[in-house]
Protein backbone atom coordinates (compact mmCIF):
# COMPACT_ATOMS: atom_id res chain seq x y z
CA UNK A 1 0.00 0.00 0.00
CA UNK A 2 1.34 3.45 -0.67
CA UNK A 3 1.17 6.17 1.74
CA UNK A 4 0.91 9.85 -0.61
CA UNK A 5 1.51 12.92 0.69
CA UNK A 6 3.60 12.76 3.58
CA UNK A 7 5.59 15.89 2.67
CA UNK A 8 2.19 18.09 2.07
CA UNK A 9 2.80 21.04 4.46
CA UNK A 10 -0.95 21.25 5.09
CA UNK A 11 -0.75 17.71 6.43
CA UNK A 12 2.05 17.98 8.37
CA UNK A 13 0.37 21.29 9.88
CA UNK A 14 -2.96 19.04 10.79
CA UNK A 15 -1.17 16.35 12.32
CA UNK A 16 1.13 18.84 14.95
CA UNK A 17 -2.08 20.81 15.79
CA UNK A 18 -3.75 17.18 16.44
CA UNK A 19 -1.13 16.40 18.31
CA UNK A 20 -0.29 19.40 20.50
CA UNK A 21 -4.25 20.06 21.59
CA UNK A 22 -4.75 16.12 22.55
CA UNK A 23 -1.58 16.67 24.58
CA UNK A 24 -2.86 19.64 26.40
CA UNK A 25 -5.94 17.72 26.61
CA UNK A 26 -4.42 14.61 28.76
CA UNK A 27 -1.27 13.44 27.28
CA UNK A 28 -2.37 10.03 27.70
CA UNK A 29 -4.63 10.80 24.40
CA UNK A 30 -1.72 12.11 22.46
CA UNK A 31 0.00 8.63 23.34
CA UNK A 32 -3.15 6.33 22.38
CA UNK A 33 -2.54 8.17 19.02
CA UNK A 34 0.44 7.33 18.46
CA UNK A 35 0.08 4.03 19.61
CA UNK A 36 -3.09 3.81 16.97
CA UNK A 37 -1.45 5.58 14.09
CA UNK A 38 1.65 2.73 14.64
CA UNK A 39 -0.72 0.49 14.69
CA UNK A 40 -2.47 1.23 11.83
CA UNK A 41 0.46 1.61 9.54
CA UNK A 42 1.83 -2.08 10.65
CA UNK A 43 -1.84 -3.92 9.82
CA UNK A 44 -1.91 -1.81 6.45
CA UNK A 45 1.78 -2.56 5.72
CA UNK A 46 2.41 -6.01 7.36
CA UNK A 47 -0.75 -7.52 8.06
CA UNK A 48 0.90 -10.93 8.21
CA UNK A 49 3.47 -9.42 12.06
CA UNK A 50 -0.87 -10.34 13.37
CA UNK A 51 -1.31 -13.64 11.84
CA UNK A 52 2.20 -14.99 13.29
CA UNK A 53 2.23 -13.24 16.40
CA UNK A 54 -1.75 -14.58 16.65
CA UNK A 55 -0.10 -18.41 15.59
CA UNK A 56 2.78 -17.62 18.25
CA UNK A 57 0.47 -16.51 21.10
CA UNK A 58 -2.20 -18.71 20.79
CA UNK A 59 -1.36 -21.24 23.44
CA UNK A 60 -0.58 -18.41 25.91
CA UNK A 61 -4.10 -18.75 27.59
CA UNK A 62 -2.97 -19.34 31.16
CA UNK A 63 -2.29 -15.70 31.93
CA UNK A 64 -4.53 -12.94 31.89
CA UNK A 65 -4.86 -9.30 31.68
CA UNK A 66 -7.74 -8.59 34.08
CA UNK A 67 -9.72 -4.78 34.81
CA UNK A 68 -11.27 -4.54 37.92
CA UNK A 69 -15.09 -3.00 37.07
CA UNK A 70 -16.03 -0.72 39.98
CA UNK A 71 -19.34 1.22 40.76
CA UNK A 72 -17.53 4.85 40.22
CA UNK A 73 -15.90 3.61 36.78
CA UNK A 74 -17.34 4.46 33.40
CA UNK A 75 -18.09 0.93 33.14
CA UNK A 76 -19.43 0.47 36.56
CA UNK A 77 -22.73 2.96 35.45
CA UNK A 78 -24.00 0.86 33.17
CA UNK A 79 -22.83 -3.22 35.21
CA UNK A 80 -21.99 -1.75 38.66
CA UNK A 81 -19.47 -4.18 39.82
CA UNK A 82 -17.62 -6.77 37.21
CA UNK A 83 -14.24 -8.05 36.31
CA UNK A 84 -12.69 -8.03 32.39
CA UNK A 85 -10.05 -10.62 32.18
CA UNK A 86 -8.01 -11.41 28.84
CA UNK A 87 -5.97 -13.76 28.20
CA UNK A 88 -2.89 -12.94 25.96
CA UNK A 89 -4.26 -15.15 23.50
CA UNK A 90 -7.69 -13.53 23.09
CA UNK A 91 -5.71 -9.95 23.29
CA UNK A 92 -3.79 -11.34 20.03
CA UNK A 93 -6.65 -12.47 18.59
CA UNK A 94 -9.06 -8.84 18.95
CA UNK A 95 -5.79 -7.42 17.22
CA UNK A 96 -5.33 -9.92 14.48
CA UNK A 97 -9.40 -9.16 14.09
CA UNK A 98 -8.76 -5.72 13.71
CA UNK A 99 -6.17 -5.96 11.23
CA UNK A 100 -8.16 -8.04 8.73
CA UNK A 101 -11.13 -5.79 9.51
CA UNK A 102 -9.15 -3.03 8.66
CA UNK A 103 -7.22 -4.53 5.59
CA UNK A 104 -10.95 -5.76 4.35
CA UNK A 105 -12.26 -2.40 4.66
CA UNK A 106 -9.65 -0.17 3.06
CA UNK A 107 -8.18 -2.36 0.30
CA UNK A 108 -11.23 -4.20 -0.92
CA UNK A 109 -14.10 -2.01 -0.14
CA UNK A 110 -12.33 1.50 -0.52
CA UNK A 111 -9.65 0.34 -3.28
CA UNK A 112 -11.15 -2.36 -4.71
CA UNK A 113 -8.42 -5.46 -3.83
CA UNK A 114 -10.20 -8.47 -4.83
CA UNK A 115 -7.96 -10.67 -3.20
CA UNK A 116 -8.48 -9.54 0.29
CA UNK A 117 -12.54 -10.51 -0.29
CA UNK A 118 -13.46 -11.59 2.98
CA UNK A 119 -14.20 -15.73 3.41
CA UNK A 120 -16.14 -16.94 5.96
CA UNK A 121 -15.45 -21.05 6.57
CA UNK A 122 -19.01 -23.12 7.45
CA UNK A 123 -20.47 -19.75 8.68
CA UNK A 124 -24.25 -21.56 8.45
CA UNK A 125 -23.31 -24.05 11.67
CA UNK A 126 -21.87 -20.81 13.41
CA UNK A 127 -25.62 -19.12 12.64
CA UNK A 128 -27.13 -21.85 14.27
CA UNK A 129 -24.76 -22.09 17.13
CA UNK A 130 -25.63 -18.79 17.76
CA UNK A 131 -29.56 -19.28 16.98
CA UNK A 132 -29.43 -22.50 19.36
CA UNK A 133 -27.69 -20.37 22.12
CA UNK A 134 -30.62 -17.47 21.80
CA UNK A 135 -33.10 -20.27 21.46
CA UNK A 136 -31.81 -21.62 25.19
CA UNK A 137 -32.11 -18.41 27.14
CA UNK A 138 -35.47 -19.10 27.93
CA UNK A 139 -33.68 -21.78 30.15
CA UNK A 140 -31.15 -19.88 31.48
CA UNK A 141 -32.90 -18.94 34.54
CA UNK A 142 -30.75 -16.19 37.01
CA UNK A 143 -27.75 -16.52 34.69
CA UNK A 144 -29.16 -14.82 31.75
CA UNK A 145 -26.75 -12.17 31.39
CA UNK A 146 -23.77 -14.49 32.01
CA UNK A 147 -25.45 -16.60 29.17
CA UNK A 148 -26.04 -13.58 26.56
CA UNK A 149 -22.10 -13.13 27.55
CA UNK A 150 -20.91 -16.53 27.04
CA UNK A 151 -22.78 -16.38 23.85
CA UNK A 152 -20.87 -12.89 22.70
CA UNK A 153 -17.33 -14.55 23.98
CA UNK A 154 -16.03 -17.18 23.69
CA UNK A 155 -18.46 -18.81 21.39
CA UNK A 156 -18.60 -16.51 18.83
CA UNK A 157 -15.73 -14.82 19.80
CA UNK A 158 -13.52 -18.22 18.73
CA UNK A 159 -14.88 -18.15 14.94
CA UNK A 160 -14.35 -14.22 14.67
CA UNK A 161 -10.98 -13.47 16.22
CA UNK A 162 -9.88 -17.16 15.99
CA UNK A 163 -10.60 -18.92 12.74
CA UNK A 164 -11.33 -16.22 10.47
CA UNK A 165 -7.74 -13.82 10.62
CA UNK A 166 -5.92 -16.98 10.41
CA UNK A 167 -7.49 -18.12 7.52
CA UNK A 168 -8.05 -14.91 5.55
CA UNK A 169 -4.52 -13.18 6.67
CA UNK A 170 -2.58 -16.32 5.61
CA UNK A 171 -2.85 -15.11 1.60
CA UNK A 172 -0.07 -16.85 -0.08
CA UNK A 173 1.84 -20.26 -0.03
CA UNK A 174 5.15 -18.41 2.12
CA UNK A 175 2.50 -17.19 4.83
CA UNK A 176 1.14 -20.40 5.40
CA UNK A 177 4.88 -22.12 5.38
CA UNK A 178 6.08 -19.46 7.93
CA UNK A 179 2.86 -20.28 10.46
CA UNK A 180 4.49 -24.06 10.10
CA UNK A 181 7.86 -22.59 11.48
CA UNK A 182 6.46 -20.45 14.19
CA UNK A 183 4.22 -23.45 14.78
CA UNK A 184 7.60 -25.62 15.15
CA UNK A 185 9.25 -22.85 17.69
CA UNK A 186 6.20 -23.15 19.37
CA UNK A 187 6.53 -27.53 19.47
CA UNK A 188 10.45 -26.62 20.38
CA UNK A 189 9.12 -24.41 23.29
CA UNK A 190 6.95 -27.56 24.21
CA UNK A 191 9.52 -30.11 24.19
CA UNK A 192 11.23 -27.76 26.54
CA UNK A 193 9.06 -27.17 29.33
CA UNK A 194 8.04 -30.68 28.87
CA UNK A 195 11.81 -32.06 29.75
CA UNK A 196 12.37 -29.73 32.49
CA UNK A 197 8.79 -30.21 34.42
CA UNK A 198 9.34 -34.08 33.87
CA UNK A 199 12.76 -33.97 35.01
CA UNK A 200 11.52 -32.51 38.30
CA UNK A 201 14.06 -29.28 38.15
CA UNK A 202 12.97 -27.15 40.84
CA UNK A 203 9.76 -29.12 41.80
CA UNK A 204 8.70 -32.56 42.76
CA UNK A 205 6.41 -33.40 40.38
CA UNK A 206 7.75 -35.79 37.60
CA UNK A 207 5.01 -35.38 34.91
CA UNK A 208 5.26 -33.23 31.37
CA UNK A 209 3.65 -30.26 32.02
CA UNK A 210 3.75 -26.17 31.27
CA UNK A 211 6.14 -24.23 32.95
CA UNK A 212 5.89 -20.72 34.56
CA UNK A 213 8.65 -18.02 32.67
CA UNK A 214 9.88 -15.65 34.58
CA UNK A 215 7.36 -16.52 37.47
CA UNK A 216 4.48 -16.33 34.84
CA UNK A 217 2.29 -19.40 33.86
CA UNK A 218 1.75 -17.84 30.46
CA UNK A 219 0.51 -21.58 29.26
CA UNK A 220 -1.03 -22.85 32.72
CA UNK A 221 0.42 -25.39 34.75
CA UNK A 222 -1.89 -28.81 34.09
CA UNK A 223 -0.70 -31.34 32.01
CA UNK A 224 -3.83 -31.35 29.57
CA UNK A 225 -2.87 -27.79 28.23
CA UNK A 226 0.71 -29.03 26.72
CA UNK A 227 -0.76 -32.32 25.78
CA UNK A 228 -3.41 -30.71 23.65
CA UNK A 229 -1.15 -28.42 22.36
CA UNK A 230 1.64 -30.72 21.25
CA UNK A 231 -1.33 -32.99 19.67
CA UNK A 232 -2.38 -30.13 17.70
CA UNK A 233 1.19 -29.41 16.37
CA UNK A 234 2.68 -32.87 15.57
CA UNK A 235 1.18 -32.90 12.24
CA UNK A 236 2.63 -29.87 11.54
CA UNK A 237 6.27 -30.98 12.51
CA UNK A 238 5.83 -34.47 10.20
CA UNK A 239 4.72 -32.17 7.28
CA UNK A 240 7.75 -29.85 7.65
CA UNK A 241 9.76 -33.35 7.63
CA UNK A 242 7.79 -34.66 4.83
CA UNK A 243 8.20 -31.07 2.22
CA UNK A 244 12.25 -31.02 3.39
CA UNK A 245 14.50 -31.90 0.80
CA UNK A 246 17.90 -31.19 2.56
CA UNK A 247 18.86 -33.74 4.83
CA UNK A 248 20.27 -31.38 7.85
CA UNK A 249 17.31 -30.03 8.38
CA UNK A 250 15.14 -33.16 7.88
CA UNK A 251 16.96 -35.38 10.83
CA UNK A 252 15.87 -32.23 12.76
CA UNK A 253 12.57 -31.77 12.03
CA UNK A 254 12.48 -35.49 13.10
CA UNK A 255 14.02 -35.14 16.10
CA UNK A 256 11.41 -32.48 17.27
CA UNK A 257 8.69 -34.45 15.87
CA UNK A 258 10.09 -37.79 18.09
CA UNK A 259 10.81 -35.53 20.98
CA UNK A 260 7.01 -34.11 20.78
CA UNK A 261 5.69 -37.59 20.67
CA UNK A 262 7.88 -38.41 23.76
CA UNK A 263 7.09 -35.70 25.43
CA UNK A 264 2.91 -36.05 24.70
CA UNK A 265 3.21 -39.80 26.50
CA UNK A 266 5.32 -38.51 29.79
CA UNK A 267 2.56 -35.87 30.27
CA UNK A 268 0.67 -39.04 31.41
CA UNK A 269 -2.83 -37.46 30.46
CA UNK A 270 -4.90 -40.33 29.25
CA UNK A 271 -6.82 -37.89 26.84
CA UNK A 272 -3.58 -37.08 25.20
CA UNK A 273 -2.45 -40.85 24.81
CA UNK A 274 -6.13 -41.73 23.43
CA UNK A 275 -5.64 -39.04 20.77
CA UNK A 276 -1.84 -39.73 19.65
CA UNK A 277 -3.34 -43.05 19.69
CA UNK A 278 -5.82 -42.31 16.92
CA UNK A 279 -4.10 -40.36 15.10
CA UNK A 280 -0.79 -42.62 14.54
CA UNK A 281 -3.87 -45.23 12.97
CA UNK A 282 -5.17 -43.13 10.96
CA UNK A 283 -1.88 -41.19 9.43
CA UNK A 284 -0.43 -44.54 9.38
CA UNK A 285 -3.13 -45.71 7.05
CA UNK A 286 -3.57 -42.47 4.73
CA UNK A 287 0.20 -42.29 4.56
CA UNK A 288 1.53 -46.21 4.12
CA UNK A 289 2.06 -45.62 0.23
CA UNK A 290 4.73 -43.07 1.35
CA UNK A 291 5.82 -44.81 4.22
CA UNK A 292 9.52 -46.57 4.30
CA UNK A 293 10.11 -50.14 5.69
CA UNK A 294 12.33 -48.48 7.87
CA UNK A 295 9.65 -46.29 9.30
CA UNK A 296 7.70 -49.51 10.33
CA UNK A 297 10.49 -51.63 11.53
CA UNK A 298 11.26 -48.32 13.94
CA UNK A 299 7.68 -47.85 14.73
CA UNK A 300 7.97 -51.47 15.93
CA UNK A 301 11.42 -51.07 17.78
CA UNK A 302 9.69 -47.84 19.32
CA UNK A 303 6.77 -50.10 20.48
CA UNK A 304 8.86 -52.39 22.11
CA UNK A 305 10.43 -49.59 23.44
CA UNK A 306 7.77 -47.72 25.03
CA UNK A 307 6.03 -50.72 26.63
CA UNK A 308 7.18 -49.42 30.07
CA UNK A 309 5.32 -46.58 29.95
CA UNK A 310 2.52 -48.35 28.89
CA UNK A 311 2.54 -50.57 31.87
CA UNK A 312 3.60 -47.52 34.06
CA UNK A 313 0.29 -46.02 32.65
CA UNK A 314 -1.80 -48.22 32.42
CA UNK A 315 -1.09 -48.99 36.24
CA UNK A 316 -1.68 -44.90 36.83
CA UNK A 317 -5.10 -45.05 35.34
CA UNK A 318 -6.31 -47.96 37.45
CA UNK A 319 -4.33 -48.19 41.09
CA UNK A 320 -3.92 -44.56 42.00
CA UNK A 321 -6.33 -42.53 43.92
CA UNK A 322 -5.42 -39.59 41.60
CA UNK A 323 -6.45 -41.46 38.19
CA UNK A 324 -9.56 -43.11 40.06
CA UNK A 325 -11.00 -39.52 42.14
CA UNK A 326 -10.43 -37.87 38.26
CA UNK A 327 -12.16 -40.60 36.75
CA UNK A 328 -15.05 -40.24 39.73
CA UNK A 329 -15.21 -36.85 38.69
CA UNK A 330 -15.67 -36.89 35.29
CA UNK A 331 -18.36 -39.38 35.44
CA UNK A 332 -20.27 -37.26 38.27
CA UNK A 333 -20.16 -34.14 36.09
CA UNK A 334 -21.12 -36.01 32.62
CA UNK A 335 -24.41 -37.63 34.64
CA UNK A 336 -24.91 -33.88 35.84
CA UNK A 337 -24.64 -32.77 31.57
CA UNK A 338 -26.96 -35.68 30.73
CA UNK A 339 -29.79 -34.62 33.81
CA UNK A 340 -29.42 -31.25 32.57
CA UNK A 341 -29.76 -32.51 29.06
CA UNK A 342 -32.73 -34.47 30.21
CA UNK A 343 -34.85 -31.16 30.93
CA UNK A 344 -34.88 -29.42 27.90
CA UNK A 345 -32.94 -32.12 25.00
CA UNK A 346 -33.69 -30.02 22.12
CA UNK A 347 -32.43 -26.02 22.85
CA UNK A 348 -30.53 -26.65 26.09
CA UNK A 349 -30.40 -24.93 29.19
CA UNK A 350 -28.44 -21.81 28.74
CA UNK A 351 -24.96 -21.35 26.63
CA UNK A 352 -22.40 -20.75 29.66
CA UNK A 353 -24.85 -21.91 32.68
CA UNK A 354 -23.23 -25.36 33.36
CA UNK A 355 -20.63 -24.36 35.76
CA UNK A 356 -23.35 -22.20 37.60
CA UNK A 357 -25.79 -25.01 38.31
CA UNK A 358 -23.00 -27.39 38.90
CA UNK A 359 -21.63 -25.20 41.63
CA UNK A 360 -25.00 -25.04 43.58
CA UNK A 361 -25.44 -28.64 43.38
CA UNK A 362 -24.74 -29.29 47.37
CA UNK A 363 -24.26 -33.09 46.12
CA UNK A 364 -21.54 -32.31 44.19
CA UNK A 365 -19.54 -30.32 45.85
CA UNK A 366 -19.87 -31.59 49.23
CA UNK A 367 -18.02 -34.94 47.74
CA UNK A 368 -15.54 -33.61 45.47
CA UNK A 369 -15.73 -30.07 46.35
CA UNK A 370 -14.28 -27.24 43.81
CA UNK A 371 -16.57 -27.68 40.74
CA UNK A 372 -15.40 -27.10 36.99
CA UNK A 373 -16.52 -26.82 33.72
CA UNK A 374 -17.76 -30.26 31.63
CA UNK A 375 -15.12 -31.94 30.21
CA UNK A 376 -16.06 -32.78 27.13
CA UNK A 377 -17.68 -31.20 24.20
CA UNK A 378 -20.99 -33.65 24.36
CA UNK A 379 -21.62 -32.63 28.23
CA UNK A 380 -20.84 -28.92 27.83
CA UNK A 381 -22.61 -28.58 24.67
CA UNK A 382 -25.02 -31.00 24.68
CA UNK A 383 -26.24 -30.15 28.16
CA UNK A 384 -26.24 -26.08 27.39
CA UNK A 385 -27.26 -26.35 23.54
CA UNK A 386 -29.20 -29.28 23.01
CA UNK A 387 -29.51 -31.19 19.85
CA UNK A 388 -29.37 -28.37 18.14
CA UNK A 389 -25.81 -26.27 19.47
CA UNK A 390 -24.33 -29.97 19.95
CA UNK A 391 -25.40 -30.40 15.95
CA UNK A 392 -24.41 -26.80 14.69
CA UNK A 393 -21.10 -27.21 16.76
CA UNK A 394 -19.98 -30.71 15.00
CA UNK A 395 -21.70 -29.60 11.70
CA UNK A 396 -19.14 -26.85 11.65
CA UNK A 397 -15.89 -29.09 12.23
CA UNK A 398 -17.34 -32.19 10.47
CA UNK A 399 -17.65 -29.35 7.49
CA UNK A 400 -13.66 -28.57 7.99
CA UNK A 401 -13.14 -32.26 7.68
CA UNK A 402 -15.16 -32.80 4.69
CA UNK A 403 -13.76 -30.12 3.08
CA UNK A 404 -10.44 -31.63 3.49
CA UNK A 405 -11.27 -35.07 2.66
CA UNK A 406 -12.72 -34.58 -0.22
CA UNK A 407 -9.69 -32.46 -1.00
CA UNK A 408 -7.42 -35.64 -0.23
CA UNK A 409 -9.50 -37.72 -2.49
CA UNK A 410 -9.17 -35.74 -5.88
CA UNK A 411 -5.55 -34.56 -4.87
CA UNK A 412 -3.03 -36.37 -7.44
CA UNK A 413 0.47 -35.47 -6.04
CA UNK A 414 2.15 -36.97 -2.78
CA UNK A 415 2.72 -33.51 -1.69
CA UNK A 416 -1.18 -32.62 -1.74
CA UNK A 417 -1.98 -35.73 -0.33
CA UNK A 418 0.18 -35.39 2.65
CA UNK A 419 -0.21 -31.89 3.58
CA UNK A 420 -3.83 -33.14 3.34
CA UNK A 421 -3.66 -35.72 5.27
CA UNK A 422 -1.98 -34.24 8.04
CA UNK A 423 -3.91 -31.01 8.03
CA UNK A 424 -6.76 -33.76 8.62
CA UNK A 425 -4.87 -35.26 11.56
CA UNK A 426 -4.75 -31.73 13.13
CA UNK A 427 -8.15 -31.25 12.89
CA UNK A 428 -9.60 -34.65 14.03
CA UNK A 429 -6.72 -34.76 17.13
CA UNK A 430 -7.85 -30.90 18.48
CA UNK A 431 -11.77 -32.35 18.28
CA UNK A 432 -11.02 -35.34 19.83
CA UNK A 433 -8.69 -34.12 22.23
CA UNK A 434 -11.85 -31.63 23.18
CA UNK A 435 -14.17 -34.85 23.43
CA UNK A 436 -12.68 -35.08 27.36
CA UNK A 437 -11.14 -31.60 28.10
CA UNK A 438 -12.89 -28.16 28.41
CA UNK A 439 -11.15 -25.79 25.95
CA UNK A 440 -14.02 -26.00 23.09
CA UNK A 441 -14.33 -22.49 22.48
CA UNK A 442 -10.53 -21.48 23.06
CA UNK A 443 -7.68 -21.09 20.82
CA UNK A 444 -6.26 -23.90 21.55
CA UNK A 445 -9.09 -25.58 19.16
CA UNK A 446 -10.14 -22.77 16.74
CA UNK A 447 -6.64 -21.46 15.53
CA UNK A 448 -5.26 -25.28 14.76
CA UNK A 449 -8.66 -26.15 13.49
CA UNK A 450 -7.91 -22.87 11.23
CA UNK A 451 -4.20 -23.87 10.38
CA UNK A 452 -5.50 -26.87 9.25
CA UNK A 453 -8.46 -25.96 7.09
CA UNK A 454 -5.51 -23.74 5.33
CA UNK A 455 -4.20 -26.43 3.25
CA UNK A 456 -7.53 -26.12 1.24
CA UNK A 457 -6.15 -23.10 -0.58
CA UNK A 458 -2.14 -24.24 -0.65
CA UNK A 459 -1.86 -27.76 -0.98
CA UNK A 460 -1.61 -27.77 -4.96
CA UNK A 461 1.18 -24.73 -4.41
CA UNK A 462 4.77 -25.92 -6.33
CA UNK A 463 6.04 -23.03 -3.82
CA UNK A 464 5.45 -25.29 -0.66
């Protein structure tokens, strides 16, 4: 984009008498715009800084920027007392929003850019998400705000500052191959924090988990939040292995890839060995015409191999009071989702109202005390939604996945048919992942589940 007449006096004149009264004004104001005009210029100029920083950030969900909302605020007239809390990840996001809103709005509406046209992905099943949601506040009960909220963010919030700048900012084959390498610092990073938590370095718990930096969990601290994570990038790190030509840089791309895979089993989260479970079947089975019989006499010496950690696990999951209060836990909370479901099986009973009713359930939390959310997209949904959320919400990533199988079918190269293949692993490993775990409507699902749904527009590209 060019930027004309930056050496018009008249122009210069406007922008120091702009700036000099908003300074005598407050001088805050004269530094929000700068801070605006800078940020401007960098989504006009380099809209694609948003997309990687959104790729980079989006796992950062564990720490929050948070306003305290009191009576005497401007705020606090209209919702008296409140709290606004953002995670990094959804602060990345509203930016990366703005930046394709912004892009959209000057280059194709004002100067006529046809390829920044605006796509919007299975935006029917997010219509009736939202429809089933306003549908179910009927049912909400005293939590009717809350579920007008929850509606607002994070449901729709995940399609509009999620999935959509991630798939319309990545515009060209080198965009989408530089989200793969900020998606493999980002699997490096993993790998990391995995070794050091399992190793026990400064703490006494040997398990693969997230790490605090600097004193800050930026990615939490529970085990489930680098297993999902690392599930959603492995398919990334095989297809960097699988377009690599040079051989340096292939035997590393493996090594992270192995190292991930490690690291996903010694987080010891069952969800996470379920999922690399499913997905090693079925990329085994869409890839074996491009697999070596050296990769299967390895995957067989890595069986062997591994078959302490099986038995190590599968002794965790059934002899340890932590695997069996967990598993007490989850089955508690998914016969709460199915009573709730019970009442009103078509709309639901309000989009965000699960926790609520959970936590004033004196049966519940006299037992096991501290409720959470329902883990699992069928409870949470299901029991909120109804039929109809629970069918909108798989609609919309069954879509994804049709998209990209029909894709793999007609694709004729190896290339196409592995970044398809893969791009289908990420998808169906997030969802499944989300089948027992309670990030459905965070970017830990919608940006992979974007990343994924890219290799509709670039897996023909010879530039790949």
């Amino acid at each position: 984009m060019e930027i004309k007449n930056l050496q018009n006096p008249l122009l210069i004149l406007a922008i120091l008498t702009t700036a000099t009264v908003l300074f005598f004004i407050h001088p805050v104001l004269l530094l929000l715009a700068v801070l605006l005009a800078l940020f401007v210029g960098a989504a006009l100029l380099k809209p694609e800084w948003f997309l990687y920083a959104l790729i980079f950030f989006f796992p950062w969900i564990g720490w929050s920027w948070t306003y305290a909302i009191t009576p005497d605020s401007f705020l606090g007239q209209f919702v008296g007392r409140g709290m606004i809390e953002l995670p990094v990840a959804d602060i990345v996001g509203i930016l990366a929003l703005g930046v394709w809103g912004l892009n959209v709005l000057v280059k194709y509406f004002y100067q006529g850019d046809k390829t920044w046209k605006p796509k919007f992905p299975g935006w029917i099943f997010i219509v009736l998400l939202m429809i089933s949601g306003i549908l179910a506040l009927r049912n909400a009960d005293v939590w009717y705000l809350a579920s007008v909220k929850y509606l607002l963010r994070p449901i729709l919030f995940a399609y509009v500052a999620f999935f959509l700048p991630v798939y319309n900012l990545a515009r060209n084959p080198r965009a989408y191959r530089n989200i793969l390498y900020v998606a493999l610092a980002l699997s490096v990073l993993g790998v990391l924090m995995g070794a050091w938590s399992f190793l026990g370095i400064f703490e006494h718990i040997h398990r693969a988990h997230p790490i605090a930096i600097a004193g800050y969990p930026f990615w939490g601290l529970n085990q489930n939040l680098l297993g999902e994570l690392l599930i959603a990038l492995l398919p990334l790190a095989a297809l960097l292995f699988f377009m690599e030509q040079r051989g340096g840089r292939r035997a590393a791309y493996l090594s992270i890839f192995l190292g991930m895979i490690l690291i996903t089993l010694l987080t010891f989260s069952r969800t996470a060995w379920l999922a690399l479970f499913v997905m090693a079947i079925l990329g085994i089975y869409w890839l074996r015409k491009y697999l070596s019989k050296e990769f299967f006499a390895g995957l067989v010496i890595a069986g062997l191999l591994a078959l302490p950690l099986v038995g190590y696990m599968i002794n965790y999951s059934f002899n340890t009071y932590t695997a069996q209060s967990s598993n007490w836990g989850r089955w508690e909370m998914t016969q709460f989702a199915y009573f709730l479901w019970q009442e009103h099986p078509l709309v639901g009973n309000g989009a965000g109202t699960y926790f609520y009713r959970l936590e004033k359930t004196p049966i519940y939390t006299e037992n096991l005390g501290t409720p959470f959310d329902a883990h699992g997209l069928l409870q949470k949904i299901g029991s909120e939604q109804g039929l109809l959320g629970l069918t909108a919400y798989l609609g919309f990533f069954g879509y994804l996945g049709w998209r990209l199988w029909r894709a793999y079918r007609r694709a004729s190269t190896k290339n196409a048919r592995i970044i398809l293949a893969l791009s289908m692993l990420i998808l169906i490993g997030s969802v499944f992942y989300q089948g027992f775990n309670t990030n459905y409507f965070s970017a830990k699902l919608w940006v992979p589940a974007a990343i994924a749904f890219l290799a509709i527009k670039y897996y023909n590209s010879e530039d790949l």
